[in-house]
PDB file of N, CA and C in Angstrom:
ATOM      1  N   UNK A   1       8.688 -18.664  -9.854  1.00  0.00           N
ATOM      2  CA  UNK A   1       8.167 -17.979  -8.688  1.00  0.00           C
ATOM      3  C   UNK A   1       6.706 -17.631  -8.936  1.00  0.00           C
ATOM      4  N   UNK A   2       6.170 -17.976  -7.881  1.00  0.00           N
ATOM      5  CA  UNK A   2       4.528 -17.640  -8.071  1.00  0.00           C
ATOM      6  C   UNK A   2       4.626 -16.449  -7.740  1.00  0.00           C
ATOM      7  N   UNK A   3       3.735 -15.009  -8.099  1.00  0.00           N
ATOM      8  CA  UNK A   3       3.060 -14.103  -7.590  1.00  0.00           C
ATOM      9  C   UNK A   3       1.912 -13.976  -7.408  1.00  0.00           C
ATOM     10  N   UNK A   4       1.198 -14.870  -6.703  1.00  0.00           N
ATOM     11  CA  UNK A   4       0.130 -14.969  -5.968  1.00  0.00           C
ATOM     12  C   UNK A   4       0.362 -15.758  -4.808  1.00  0.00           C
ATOM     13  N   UNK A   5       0.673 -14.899  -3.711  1.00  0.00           N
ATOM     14  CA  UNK A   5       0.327 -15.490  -2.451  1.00  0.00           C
ATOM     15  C   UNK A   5      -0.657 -14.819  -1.575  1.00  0.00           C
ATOM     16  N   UNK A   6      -0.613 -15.752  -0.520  1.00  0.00           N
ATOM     17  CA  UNK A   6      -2.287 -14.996   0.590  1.00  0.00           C
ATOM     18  C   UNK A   6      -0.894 -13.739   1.596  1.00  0.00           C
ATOM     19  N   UNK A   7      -1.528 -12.772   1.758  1.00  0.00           N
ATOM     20  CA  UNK A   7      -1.487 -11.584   1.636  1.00  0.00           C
ATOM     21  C   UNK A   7      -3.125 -11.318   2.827  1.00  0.00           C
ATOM     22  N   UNK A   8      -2.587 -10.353   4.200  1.00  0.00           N
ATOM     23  CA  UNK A   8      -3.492 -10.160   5.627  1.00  0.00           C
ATOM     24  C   UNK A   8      -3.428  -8.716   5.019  1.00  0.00           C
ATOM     25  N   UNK A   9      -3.846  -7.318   5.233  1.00  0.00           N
ATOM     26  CA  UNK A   9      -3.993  -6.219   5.696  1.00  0.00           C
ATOM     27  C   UNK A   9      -4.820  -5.719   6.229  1.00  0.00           C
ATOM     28  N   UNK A  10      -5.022  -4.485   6.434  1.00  0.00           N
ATOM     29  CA  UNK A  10      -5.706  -3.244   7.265  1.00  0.00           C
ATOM     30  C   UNK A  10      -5.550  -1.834   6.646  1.00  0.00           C
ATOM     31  N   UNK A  11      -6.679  -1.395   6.732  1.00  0.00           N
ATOM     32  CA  UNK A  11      -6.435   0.250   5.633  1.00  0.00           C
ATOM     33  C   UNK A  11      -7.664   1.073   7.044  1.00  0.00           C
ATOM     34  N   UNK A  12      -7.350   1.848   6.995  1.00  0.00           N
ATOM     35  CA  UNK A  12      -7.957   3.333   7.657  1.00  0.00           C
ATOM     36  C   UNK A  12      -8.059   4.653   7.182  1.00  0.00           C
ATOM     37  N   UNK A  13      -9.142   5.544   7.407  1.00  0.00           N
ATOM     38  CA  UNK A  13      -9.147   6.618   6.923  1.00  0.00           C
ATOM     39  C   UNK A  13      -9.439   7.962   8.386  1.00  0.00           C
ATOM     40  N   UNK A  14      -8.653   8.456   8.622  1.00  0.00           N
ATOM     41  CA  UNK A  14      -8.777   9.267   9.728  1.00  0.00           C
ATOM     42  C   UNK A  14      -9.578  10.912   8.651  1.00  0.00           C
ATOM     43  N   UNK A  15     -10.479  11.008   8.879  1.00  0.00           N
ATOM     44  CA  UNK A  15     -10.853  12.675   8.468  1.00  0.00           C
ATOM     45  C   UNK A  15     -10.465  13.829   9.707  1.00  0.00           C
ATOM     46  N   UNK A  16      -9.814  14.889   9.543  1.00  0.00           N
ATOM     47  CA  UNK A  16      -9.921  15.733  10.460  1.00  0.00           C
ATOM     48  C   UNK A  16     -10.549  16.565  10.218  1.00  0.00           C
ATOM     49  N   UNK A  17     -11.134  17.599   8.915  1.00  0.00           N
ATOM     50  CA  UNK A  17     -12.073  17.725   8.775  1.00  0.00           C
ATOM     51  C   UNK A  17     -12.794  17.579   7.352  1.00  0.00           C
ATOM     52  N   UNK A  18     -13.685  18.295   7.356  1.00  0.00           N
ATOM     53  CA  UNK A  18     -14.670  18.469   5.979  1.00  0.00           C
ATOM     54  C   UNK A  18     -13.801  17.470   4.541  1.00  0.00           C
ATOM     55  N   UNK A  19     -12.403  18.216   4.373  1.00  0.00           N
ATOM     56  CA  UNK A  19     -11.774  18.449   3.268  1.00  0.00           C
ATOM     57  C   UNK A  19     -10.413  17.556   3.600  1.00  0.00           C
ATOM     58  N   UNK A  20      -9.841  17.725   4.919  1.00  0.00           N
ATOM     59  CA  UNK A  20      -8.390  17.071   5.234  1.00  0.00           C
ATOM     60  C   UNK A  20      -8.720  15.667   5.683  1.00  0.00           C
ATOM     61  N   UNK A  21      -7.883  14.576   5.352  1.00  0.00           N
ATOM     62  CA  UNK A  21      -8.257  13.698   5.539  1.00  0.00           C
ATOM     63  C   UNK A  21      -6.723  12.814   5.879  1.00  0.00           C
ATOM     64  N   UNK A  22      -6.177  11.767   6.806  1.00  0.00           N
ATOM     65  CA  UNK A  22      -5.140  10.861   6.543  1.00  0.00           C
ATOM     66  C   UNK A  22      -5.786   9.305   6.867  1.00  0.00           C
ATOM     67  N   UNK A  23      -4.702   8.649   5.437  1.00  0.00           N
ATOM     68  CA  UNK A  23      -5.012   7.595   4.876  1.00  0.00           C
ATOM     69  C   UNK A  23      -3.804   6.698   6.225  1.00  0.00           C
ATOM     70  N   UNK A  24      -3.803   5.448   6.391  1.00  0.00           N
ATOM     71  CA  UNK A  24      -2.919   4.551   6.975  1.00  0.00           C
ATOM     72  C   UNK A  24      -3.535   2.868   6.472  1.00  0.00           C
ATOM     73  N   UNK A  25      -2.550   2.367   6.158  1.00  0.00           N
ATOM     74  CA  UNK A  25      -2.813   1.284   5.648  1.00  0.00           C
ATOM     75  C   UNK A  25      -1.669   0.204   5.193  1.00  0.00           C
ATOM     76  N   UNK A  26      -1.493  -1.079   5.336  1.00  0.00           N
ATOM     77  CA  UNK A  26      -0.531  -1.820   5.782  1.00  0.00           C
ATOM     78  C   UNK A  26      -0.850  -3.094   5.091  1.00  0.00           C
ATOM     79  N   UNK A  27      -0.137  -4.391   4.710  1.00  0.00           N
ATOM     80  CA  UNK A  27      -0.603  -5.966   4.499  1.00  0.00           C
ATOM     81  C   UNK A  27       1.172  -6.456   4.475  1.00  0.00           C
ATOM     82  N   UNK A  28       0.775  -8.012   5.009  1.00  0.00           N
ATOM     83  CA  UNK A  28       1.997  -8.501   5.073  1.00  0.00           C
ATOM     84  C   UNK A  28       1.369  -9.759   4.477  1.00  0.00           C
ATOM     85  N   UNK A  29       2.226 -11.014   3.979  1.00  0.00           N
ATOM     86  CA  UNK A  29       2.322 -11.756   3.472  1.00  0.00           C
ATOM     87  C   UNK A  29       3.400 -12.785   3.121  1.00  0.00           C
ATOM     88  N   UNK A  30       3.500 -13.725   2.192  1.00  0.00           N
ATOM     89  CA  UNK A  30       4.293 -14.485   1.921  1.00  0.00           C
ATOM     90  C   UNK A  30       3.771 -15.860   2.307  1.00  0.00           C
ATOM     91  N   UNK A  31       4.529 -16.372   3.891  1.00  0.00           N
ATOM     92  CA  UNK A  31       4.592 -17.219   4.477  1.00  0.00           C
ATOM     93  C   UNK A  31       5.153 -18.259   3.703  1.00  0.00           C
ATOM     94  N   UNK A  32       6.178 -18.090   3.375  1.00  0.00           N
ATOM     95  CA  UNK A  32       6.916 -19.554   2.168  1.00  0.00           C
ATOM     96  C   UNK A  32       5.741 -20.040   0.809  1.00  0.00           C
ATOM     97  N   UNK A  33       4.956 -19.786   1.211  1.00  0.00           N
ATOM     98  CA  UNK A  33       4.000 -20.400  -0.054  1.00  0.00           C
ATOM     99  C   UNK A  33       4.820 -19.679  -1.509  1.00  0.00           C
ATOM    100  N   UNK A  34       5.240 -21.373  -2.260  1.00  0.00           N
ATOM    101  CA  UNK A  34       6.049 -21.194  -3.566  1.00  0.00           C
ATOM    102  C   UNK A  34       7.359 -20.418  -3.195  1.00  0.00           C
ATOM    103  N   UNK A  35       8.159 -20.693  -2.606  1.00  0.00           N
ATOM    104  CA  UNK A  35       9.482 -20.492  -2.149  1.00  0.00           C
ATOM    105  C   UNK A  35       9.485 -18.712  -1.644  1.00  0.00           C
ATOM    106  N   UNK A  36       8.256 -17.579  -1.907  1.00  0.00           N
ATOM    107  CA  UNK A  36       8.200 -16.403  -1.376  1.00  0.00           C
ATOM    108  C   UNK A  36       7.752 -16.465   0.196  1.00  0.00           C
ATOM    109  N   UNK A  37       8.866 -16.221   0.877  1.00  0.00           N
ATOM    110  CA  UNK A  37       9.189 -16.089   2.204  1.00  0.00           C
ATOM    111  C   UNK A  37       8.291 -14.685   2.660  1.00  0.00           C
ATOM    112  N   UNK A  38       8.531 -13.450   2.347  1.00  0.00           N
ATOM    113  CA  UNK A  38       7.917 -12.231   2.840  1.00  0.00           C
ATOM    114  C   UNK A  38       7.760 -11.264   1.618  1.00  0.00           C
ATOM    115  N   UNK A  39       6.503 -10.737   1.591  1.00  0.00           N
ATOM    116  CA  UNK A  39       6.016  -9.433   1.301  1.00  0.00           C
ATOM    117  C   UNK A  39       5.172  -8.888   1.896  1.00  0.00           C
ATOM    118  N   UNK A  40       5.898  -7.287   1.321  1.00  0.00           N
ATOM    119  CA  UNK A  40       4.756  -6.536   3.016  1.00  0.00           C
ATOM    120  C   UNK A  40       4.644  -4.878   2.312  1.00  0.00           C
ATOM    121  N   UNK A  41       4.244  -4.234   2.915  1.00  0.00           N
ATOM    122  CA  UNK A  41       3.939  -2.820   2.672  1.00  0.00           C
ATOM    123  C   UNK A  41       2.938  -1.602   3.358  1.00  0.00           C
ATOM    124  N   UNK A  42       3.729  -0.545   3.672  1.00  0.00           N
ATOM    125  CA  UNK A  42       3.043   0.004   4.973  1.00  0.00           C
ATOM    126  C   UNK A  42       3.213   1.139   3.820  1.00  0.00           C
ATOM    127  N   UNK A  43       1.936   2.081   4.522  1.00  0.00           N
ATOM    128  CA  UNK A  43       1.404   3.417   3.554  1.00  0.00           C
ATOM    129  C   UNK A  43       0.467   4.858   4.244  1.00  0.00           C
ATOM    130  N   UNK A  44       1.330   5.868   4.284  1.00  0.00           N
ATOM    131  CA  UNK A  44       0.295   6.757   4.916  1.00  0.00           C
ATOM    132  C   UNK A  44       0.306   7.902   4.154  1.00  0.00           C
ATOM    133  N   UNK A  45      -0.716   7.911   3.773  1.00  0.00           N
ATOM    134  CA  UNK A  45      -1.356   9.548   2.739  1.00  0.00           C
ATOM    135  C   UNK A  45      -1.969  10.799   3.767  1.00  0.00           C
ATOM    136  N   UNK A  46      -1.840  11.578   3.483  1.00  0.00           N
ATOM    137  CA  UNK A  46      -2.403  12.762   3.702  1.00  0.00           C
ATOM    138  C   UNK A  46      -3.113  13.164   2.274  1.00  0.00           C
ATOM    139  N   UNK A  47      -4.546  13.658   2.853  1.00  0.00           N
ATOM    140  CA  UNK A  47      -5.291  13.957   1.597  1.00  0.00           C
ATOM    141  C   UNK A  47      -6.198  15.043   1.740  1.00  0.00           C
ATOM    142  N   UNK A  48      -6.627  15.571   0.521  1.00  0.00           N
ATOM    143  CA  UNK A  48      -7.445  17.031   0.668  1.00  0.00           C
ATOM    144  C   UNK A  48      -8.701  16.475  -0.536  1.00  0.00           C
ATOM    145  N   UNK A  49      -9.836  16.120  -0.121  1.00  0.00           N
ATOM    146  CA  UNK A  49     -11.003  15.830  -0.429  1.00  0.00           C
ATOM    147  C   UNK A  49     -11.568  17.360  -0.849  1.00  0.00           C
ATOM    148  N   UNK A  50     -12.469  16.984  -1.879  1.00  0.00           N
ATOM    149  CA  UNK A  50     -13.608  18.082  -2.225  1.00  0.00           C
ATOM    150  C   UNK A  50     -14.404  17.765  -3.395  1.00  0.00           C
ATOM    151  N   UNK A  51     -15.705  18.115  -3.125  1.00  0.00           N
ATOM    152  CA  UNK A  51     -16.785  17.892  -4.691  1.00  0.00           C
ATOM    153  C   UNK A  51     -16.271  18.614  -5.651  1.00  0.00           C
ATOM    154  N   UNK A  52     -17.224  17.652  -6.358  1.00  0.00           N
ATOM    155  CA  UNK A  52     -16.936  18.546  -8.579  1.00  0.00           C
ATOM    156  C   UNK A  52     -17.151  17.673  -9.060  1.00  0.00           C
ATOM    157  N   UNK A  53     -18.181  18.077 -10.220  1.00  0.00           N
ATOM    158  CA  UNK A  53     -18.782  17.188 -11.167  1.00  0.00           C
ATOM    159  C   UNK A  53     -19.568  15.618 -10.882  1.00  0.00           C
ATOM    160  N   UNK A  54     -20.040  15.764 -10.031  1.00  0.00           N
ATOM    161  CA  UNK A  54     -21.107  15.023  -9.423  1.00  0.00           C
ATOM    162  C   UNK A  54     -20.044  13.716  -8.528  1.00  0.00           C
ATOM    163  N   UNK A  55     -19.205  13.761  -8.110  1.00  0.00           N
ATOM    164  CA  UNK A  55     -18.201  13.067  -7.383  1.00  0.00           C
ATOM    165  C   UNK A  55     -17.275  13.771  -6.312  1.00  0.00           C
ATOM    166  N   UNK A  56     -16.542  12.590  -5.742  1.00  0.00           N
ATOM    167  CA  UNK A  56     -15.555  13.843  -4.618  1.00  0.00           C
ATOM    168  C   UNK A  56     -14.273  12.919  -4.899  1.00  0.00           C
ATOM    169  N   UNK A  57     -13.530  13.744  -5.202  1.00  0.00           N
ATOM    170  CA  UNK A  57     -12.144  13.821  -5.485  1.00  0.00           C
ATOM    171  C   UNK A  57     -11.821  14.235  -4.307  1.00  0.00           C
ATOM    172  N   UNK A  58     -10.375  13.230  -4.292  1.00  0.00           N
ATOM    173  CA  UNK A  58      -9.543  13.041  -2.967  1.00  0.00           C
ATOM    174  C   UNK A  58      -8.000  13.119  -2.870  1.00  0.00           C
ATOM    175  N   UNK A  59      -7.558  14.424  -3.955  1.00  0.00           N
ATOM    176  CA  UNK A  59      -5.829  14.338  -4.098  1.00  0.00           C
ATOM    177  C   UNK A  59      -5.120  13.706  -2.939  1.00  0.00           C
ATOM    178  N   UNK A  60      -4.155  12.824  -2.789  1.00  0.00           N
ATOM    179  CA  UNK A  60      -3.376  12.564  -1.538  1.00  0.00           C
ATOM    180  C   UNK A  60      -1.892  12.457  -1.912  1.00  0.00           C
ATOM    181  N   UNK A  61      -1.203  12.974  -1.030  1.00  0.00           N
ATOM    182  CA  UNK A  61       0.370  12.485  -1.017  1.00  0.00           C
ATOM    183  C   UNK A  61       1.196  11.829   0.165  1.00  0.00           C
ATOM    184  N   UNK A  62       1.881  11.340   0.377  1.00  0.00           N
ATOM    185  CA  UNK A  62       2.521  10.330   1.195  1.00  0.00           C
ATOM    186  C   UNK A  62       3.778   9.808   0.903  1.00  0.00           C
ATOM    187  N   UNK A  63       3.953   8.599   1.730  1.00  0.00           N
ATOM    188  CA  UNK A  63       5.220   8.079   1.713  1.00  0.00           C
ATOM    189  C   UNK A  63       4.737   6.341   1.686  1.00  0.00           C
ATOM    190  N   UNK A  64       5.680   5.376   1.032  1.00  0.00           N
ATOM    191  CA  UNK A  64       5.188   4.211   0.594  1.00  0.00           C
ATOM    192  C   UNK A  64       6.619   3.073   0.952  1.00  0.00           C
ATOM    193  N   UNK A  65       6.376   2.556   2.086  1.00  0.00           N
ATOM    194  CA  UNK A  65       7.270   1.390   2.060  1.00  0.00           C
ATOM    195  C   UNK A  65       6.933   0.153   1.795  1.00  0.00           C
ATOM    196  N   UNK A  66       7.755  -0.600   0.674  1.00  0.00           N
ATOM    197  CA  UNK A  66       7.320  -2.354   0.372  1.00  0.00           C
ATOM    198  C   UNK A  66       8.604  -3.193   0.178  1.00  0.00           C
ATOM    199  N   UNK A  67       8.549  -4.080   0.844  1.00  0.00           N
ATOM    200  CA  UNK A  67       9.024  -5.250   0.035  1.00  0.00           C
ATOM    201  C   UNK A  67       8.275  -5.980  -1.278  1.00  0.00           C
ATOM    202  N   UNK A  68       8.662  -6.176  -2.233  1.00  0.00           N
ATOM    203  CA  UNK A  68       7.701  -6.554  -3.411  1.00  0.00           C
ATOM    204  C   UNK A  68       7.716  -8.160  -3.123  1.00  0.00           C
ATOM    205  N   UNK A  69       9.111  -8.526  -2.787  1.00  0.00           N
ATOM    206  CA  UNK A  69       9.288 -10.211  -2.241  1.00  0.00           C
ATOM    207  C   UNK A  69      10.318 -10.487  -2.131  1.00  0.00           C
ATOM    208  N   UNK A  70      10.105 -11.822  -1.458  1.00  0.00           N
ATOM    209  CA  UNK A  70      11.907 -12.267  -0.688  1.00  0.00           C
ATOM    210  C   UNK A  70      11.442 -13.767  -1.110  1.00  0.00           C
ATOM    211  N   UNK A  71      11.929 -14.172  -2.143  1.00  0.00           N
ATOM    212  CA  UNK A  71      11.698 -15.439  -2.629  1.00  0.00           C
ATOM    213  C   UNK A  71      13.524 -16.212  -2.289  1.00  0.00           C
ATOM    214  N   UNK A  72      13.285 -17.680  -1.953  1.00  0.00           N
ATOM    215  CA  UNK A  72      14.376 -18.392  -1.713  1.00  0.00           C
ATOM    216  C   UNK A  72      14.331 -19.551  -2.081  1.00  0.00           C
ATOM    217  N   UNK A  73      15.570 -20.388  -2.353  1.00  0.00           N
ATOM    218  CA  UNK A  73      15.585 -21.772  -3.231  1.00  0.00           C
ATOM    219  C   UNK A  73      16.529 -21.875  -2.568  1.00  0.00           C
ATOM    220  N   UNK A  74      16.538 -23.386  -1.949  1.00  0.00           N
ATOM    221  CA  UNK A  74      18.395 -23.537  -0.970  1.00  0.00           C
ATOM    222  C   UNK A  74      18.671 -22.458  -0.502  1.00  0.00           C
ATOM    223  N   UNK A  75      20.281 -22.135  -1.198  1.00  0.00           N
ATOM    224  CA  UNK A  75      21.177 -21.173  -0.632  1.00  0.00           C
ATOM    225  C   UNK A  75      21.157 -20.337  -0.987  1.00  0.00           C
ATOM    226  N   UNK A  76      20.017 -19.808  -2.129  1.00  0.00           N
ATOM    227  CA  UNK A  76      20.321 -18.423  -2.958  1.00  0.00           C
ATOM    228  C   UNK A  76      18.740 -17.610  -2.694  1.00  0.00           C
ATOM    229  N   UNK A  77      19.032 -16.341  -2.318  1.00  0.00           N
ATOM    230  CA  UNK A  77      17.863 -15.838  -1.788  1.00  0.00           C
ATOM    231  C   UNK A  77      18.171 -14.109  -2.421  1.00  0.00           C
ATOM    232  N   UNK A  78      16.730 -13.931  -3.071  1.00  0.00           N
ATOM    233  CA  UNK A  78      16.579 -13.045  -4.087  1.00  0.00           C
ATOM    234  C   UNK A  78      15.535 -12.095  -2.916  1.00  0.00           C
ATOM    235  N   UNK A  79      15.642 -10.372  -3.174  1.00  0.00           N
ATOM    236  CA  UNK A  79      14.287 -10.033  -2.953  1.00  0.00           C
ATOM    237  C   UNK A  79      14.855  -8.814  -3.144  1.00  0.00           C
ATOM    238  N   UNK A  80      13.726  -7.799  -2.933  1.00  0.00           N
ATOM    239  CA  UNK A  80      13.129  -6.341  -3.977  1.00  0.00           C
ATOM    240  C   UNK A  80      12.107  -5.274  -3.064  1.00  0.00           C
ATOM    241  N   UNK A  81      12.958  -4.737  -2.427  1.00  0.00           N
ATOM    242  CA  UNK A  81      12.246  -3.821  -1.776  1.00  0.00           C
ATOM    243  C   UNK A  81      12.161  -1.728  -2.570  1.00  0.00           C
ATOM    244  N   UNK A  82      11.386  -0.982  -1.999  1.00  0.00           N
ATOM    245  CA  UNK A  82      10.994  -0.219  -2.700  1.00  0.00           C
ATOM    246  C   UNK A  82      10.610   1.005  -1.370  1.00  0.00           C
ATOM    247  N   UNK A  83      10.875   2.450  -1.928  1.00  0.00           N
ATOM    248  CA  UNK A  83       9.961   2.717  -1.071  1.00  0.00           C
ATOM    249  C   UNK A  83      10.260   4.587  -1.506  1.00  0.00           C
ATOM    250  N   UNK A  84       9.262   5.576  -0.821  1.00  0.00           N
ATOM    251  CA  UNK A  84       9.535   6.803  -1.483  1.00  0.00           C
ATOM    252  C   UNK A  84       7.977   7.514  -1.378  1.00  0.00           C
ATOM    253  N   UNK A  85       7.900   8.918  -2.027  1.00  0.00           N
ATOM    254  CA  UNK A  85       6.651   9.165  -1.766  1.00  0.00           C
ATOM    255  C   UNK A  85       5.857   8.970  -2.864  1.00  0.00           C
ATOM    256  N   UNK A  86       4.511   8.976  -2.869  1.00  0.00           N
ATOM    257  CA  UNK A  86       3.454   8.715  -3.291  1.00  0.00           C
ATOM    258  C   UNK A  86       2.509  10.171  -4.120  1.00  0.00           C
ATOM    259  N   UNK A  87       2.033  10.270  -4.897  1.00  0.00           N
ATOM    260  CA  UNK A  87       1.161  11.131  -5.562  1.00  0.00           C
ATOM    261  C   UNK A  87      -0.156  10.677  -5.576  1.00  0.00           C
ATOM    262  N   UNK A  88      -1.165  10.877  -5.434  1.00  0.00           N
ATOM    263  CA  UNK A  88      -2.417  10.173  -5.847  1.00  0.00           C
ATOM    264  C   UNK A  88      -3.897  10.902  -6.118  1.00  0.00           C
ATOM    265  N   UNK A  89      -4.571  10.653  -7.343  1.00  0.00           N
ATOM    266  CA  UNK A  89      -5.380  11.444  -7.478  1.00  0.00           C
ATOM    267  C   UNK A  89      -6.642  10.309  -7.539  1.00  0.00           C
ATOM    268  N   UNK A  90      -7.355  10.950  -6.760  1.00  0.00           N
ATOM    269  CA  UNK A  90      -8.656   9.345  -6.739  1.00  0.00           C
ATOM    270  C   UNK A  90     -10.217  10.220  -6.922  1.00  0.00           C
ATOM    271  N   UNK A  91     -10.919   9.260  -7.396  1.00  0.00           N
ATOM    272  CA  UNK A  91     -12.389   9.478  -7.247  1.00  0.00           C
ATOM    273  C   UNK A  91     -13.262   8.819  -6.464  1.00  0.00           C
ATOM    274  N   UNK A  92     -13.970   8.956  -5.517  1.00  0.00           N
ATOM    275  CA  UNK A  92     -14.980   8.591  -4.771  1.00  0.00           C
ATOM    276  C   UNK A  92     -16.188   8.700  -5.036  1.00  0.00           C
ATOM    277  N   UNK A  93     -16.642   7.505  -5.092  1.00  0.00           N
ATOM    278  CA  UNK A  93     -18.424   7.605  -5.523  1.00  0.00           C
ATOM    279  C   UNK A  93     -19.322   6.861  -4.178  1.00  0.00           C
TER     280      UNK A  93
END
């Protein structure tokens, strides 16, 4: 099984203000290339931005749905989905 296939998305950042911020962001993929039929994954954070130490840090938490892949050969068809919330601590420069 290959894990590299072409893979479309879209990511957004809604600020409401100064400090609050929500993340939305999505990609689907697969298309049979190397017997992986579908992978996909949709994602929305809520986040609380603020400076320190010459950067802005952007804690976020959320919820995370994916298929990792749906690979198939003939009659036997394998795949691996995932999903739950998210923690995330990021830096912005």
């Amino acid at each position: 099984m290959n894990s590299q296939v072409p893979v479309v998305g879209l990511r957004t950042v809604i600020d409401f203000t100064e400090h609050w911020n929500l993340e939305l962001a999505g990609d689907y993929g697969g298309w049979g290339a190397d017997s992986n039929r579908q992978t996909w994954q949709g994602v929305a954070l809520i986040g609380y931005r603020w400076p320190g130490w010459g950067a802005h840090w952007n804690f976020q938490a959320g919820y995370r749905a994916m298929r990792l892949f749906r690979y198939q050969r003939g009659d036997v068809e394998i795949g691996m989905r995932a999903r739950g919330f998210d923690f995330i601590l990021g830096v912005e420069f």
